[in-house]
Structure formats: structure tokens, C-alpha cells
PDB file of N, CA and C in Angstrom:
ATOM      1  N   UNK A   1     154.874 196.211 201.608  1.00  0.00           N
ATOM      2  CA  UNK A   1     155.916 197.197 201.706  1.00  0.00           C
ATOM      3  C   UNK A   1     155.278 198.586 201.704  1.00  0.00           C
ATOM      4  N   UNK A   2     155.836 199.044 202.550  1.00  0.00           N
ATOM      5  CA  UNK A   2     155.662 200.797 202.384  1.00  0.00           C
ATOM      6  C   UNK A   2     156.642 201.863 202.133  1.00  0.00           C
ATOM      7  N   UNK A   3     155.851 202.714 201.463  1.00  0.00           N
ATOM      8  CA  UNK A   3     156.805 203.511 200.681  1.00  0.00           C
ATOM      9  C   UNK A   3     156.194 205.385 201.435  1.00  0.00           C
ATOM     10  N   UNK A   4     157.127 206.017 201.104  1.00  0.00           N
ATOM     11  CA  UNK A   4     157.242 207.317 201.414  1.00  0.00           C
ATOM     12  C   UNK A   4     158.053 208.512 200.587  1.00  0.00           C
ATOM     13  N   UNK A   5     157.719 209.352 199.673  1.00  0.00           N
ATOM     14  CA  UNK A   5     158.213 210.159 198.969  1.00  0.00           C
ATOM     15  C   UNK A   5     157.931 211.402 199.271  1.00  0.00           C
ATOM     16  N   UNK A   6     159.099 212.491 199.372  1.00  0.00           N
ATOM     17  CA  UNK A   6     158.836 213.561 199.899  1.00  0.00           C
ATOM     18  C   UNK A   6     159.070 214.557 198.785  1.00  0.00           C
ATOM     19  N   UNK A   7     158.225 215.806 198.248  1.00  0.00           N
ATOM     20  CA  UNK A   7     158.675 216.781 197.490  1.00  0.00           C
ATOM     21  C   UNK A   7     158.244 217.816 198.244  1.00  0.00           C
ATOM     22  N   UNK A   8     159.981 218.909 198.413  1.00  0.00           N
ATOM     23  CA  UNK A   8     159.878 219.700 198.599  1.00  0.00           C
ATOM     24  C   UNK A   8     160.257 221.425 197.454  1.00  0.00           C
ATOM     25  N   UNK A   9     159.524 222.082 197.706  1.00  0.00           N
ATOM     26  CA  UNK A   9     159.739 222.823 196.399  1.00  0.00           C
ATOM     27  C   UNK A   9     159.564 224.113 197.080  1.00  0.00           C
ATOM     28  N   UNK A  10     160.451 224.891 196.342  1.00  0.00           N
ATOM     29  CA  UNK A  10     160.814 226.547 197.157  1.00  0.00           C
ATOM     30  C   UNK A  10     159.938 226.958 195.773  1.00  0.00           C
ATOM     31  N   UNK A  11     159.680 228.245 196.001  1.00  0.00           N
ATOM     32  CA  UNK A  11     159.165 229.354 195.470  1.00  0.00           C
ATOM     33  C   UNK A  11     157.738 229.900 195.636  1.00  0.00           C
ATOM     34  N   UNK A  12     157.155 230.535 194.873  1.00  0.00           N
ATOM     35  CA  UNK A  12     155.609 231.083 195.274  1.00  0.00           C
ATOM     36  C   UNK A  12     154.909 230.121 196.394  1.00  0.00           C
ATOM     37  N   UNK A  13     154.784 229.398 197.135  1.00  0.00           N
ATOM     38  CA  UNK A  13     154.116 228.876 198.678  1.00  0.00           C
ATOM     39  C   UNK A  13     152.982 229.264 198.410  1.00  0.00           C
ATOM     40  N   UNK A  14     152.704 230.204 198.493  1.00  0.00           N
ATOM     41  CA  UNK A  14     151.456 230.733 198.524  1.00  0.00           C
ATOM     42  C   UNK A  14     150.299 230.212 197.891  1.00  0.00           C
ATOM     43  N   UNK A  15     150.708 230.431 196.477  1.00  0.00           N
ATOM     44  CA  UNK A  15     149.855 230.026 195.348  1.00  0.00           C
ATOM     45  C   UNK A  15     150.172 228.420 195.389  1.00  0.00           C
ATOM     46  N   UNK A  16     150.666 227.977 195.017  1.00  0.00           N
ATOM     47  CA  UNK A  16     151.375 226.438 194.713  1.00  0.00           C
ATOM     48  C   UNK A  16     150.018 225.744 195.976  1.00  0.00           C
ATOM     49  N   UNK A  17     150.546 226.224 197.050  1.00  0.00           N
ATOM     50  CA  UNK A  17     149.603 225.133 198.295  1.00  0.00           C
ATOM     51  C   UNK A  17     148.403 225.669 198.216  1.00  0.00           C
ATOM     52  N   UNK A  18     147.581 226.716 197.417  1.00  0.00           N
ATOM     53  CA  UNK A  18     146.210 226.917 197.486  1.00  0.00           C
ATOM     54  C   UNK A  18     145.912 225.964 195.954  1.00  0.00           C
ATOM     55  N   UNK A  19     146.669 226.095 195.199  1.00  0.00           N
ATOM     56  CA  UNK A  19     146.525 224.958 194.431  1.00  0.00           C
ATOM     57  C   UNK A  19     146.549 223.506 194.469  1.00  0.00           C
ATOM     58  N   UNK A  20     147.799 223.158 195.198  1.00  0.00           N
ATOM     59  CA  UNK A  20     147.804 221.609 195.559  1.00  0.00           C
ATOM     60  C   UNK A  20     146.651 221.485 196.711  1.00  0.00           C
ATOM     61  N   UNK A  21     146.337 222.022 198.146  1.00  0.00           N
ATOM     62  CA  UNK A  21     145.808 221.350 198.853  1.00  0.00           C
ATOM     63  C   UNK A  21     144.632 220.794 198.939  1.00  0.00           C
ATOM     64  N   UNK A  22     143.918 221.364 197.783  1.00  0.00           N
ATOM     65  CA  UNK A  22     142.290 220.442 197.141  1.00  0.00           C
ATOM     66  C   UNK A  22     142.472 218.926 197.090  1.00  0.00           C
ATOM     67  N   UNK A  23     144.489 219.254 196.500  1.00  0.00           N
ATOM     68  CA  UNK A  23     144.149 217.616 196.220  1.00  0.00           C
ATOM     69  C   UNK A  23     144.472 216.587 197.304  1.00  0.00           C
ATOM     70  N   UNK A  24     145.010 217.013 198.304  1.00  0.00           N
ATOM     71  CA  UNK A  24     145.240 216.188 199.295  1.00  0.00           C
ATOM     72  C   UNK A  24     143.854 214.832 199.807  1.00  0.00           C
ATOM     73  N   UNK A  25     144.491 213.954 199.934  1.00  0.00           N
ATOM     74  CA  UNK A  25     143.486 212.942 199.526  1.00  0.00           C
ATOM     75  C   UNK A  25     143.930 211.489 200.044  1.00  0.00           C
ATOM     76  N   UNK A  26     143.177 210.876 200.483  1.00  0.00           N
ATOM     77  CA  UNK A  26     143.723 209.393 201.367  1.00  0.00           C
ATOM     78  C   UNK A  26     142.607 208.113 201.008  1.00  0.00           C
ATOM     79  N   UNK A  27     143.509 207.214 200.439  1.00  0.00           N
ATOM     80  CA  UNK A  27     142.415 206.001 200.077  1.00  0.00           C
ATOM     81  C   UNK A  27     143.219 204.710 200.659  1.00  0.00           C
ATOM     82  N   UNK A  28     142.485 203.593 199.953  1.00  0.00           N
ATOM     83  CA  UNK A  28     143.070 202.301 200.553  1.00  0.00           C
ATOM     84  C   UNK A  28     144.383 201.887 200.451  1.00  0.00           C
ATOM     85  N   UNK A  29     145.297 202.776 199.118  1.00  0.00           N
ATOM     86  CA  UNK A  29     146.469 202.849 199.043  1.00  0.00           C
ATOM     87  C   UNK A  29     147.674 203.706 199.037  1.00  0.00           C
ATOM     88  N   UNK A  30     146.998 204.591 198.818  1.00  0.00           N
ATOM     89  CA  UNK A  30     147.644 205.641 198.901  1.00  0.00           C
ATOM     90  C   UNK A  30     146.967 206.820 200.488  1.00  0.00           C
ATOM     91  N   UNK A  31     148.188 208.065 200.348  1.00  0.00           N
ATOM     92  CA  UNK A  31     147.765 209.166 201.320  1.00  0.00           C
ATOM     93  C   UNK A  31     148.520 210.068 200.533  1.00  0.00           C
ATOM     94  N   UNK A  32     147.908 211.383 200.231  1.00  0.00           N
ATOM     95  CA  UNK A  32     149.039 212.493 199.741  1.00  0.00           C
ATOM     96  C   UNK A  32     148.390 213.565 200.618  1.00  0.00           C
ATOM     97  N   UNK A  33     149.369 214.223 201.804  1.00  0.00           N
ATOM     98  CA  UNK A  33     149.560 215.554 202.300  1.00  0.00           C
ATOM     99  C   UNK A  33     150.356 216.199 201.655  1.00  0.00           C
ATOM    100  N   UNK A  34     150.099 217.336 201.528  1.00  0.00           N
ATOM    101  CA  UNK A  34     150.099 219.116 201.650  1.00  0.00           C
ATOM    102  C   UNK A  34     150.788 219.878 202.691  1.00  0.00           C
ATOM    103  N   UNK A  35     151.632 220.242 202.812  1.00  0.00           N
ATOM    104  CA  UNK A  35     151.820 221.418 203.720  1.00  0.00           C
ATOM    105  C   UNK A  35     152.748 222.631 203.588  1.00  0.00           C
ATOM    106  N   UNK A  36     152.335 223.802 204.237  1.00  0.00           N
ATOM    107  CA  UNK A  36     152.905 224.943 203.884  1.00  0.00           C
ATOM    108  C   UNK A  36     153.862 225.150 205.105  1.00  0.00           C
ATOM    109  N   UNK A  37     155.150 225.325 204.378  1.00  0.00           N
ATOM    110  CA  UNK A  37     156.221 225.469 205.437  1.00  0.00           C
ATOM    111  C   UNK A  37     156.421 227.186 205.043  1.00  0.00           C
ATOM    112  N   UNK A  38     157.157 228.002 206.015  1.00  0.00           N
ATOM    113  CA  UNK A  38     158.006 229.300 206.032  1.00  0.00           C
ATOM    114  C   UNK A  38     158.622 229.554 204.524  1.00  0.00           C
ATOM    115  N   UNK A  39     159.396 229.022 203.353  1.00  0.00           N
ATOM    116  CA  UNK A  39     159.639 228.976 202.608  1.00  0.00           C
ATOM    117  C   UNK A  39     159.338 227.768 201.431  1.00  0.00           C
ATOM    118  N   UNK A  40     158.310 227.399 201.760  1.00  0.00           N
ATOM    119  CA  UNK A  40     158.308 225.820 200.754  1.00  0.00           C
ATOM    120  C   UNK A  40     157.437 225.112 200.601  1.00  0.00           C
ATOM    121  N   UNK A  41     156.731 224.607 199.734  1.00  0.00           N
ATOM    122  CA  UNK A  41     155.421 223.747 200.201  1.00  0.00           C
ATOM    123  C   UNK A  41     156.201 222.417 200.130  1.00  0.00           C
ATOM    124  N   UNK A  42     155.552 221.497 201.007  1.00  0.00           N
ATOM    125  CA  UNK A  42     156.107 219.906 200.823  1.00  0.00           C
ATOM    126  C   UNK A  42     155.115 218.647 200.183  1.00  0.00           C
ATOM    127  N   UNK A  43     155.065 218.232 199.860  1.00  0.00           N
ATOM    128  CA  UNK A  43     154.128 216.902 199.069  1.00  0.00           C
ATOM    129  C   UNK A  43     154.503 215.334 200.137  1.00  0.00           C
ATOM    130  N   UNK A  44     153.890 215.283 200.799  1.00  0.00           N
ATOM    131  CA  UNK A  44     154.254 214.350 201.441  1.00  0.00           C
ATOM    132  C   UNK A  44     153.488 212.797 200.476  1.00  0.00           C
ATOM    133  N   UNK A  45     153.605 211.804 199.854  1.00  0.00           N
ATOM    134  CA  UNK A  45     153.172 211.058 199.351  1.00  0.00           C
ATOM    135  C   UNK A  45     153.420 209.284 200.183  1.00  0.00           C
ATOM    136  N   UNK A  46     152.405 208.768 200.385  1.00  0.00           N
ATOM    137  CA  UNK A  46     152.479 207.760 201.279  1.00  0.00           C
ATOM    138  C   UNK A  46     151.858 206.560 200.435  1.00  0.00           C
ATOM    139  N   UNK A  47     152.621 205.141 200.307  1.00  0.00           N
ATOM    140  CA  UNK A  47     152.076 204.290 199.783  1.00  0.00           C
ATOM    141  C   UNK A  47     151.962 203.228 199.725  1.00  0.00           C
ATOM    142  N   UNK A  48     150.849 202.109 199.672  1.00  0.00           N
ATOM    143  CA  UNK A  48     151.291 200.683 200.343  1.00  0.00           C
ATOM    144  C   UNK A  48     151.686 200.161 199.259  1.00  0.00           C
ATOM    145  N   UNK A  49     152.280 199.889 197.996  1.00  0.00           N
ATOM    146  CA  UNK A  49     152.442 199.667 197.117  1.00  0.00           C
ATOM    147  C   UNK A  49     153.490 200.596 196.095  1.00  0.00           C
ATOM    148  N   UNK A  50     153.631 199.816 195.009  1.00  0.00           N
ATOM    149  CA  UNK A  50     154.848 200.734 193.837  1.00  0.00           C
ATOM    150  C   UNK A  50     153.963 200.879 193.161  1.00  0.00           C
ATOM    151  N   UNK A  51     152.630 200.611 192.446  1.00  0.00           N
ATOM    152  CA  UNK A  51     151.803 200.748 191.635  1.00  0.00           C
ATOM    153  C   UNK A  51     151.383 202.207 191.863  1.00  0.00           C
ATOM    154  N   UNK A  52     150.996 201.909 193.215  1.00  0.00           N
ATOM    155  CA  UNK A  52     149.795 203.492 193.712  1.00  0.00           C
ATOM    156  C   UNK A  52     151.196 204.315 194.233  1.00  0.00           C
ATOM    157  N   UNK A  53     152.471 204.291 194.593  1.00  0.00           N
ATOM    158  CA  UNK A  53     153.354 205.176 194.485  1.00  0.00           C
ATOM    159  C   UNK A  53     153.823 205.296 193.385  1.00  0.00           C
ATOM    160  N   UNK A  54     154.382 205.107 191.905  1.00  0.00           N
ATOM    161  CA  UNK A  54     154.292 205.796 190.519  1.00  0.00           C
ATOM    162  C   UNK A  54     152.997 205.868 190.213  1.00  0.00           C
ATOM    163  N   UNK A  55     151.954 205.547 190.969  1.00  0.00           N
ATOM    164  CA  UNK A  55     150.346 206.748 189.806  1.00  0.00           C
ATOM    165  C   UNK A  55     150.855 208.115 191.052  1.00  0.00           C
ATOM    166  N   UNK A  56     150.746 208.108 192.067  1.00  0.00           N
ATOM    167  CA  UNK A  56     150.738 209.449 193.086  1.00  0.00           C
ATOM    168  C   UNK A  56     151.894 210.184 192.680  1.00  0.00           C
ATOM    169  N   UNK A  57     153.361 209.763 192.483  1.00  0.00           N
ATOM    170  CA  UNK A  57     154.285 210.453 192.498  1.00  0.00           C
ATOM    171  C   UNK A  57     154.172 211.167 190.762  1.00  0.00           C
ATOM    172  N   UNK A  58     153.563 210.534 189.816  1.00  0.00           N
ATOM    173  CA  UNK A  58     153.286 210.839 188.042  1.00  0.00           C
ATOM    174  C   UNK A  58     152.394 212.024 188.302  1.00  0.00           C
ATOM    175  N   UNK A  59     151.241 211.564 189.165  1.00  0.00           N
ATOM    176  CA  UNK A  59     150.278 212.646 189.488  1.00  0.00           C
ATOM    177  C   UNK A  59     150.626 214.154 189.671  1.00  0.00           C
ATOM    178  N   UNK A  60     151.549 214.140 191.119  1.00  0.00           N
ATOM    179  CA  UNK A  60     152.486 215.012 191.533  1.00  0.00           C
ATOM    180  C   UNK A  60     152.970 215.841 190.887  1.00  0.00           C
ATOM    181  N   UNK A  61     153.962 214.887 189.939  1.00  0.00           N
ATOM    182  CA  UNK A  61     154.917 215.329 188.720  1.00  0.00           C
ATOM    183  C   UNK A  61     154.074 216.348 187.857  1.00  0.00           C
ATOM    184  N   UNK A  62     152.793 216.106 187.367  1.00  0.00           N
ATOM    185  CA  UNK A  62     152.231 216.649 186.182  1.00  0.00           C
ATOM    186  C   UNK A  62     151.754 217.989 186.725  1.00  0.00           C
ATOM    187  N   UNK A  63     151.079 217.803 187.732  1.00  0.00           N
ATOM    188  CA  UNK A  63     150.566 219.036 188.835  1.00  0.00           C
ATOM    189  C   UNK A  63     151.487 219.882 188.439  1.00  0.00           C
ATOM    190  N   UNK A  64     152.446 219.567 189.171  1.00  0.00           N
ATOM    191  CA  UNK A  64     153.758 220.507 189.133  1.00  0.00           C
ATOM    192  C   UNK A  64     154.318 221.089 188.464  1.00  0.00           C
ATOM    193  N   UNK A  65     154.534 220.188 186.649  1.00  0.00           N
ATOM    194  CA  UNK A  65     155.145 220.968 185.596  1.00  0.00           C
ATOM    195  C   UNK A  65     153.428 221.995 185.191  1.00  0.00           C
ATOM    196  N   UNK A  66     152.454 221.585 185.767  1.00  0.00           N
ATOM    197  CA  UNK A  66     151.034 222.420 184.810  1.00  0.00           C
ATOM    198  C   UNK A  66     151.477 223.339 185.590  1.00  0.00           C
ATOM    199  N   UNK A  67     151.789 223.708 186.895  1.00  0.00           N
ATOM    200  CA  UNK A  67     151.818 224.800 187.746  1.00  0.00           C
ATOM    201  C   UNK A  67     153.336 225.496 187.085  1.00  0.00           C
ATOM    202  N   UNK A  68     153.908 225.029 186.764  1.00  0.00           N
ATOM    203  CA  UNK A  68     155.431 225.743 186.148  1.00  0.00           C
ATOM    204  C   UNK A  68     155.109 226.705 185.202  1.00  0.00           C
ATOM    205  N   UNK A  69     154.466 225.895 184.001  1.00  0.00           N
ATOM    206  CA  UNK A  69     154.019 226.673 183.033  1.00  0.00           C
ATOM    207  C   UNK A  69     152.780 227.246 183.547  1.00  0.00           C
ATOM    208  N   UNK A  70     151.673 227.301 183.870  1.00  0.00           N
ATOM    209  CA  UNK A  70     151.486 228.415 184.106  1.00  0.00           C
ATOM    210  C   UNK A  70     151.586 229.662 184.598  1.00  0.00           C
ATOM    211  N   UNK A  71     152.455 229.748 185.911  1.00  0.00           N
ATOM    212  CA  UNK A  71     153.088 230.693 186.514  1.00  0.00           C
ATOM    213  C   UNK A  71     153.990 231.547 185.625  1.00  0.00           C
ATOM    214  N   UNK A  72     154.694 230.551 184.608  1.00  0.00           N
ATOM    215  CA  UNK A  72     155.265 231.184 184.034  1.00  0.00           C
ATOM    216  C   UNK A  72     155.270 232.075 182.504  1.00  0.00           C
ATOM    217  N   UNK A  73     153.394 231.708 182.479  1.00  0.00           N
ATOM    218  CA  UNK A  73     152.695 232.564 181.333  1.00  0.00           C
ATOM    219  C   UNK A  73     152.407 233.881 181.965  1.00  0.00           C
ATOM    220  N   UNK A  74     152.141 233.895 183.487  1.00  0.00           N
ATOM    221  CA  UNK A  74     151.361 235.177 184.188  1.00  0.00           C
ATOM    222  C   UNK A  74     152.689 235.621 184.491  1.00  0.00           C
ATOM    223  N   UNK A  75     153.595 235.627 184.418  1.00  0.00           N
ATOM    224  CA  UNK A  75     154.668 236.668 184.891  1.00  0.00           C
ATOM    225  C   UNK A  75     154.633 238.094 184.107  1.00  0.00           C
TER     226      UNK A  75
END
């Protein structure tokens, strides 16, 4: 089975995708793209499995709240 999860997230673009796109990364089970849209970065997460889609999508998740709080110490 294959799986496909999409996060899209408005705000700072800028920063967010110079942060996420290091991690963009493709193995035997997984694929996670990156991309910077006009207003939004997107997380594209690709997976042959539910195992390696909840470790990628947890991954995601944590990225995301570390990037929350910190953005929201530098304000």
C-alpha cells in the first residue's frame, strides 16, 4: 500500500523552507519533499508503508512545533 500526506502551512515561507529543505530526503520507504509555494511551504510525505508514514509524518510534526517555538522566542 501507498500512502501520501500533504502539509501545508502559511506563514514565514521563507525561513520555515530554508529550514525544512536540508531535510528533504528519499530512501527505500519513504520520500519527503519540500517546496516553496507564493504563500506556503508544503511537506509533501510519501510512503510504502504505515510504519515509515507515522515515523515521517512524527518527524514532520516535531520539526514543526521546534520551528513554532522558536520563531516564537525571536519575535
Amino acid at each position: 500500500m501507498k500512502y501520501k500526506v500533504i502539509f501545508q502551512i502559511d506563514g514565514n515561507q521563507e525561513l520555515l523552507y530554508k529550514c525544512l529543505s536540508q531535510e528533504q530526503d528519499k530512501k527505500d520507504r519513504f520520500e519527503l519533499k519540500i517546496r516553496k509555494k507564493p504563500k506556503q511551504v508544503e511537506i509533501i510525505m510519501l510512503a510504502n508503508d504505515y510504519v515509515a508514514l507515522k515515523a515521517i509524518t512524527n518527524s514532520m510534526s516535531k520539526m514543526l512545533e521546534l520551528f513554532e517555538k522558536l520563531e516564537k522566542t525571536h519575535k
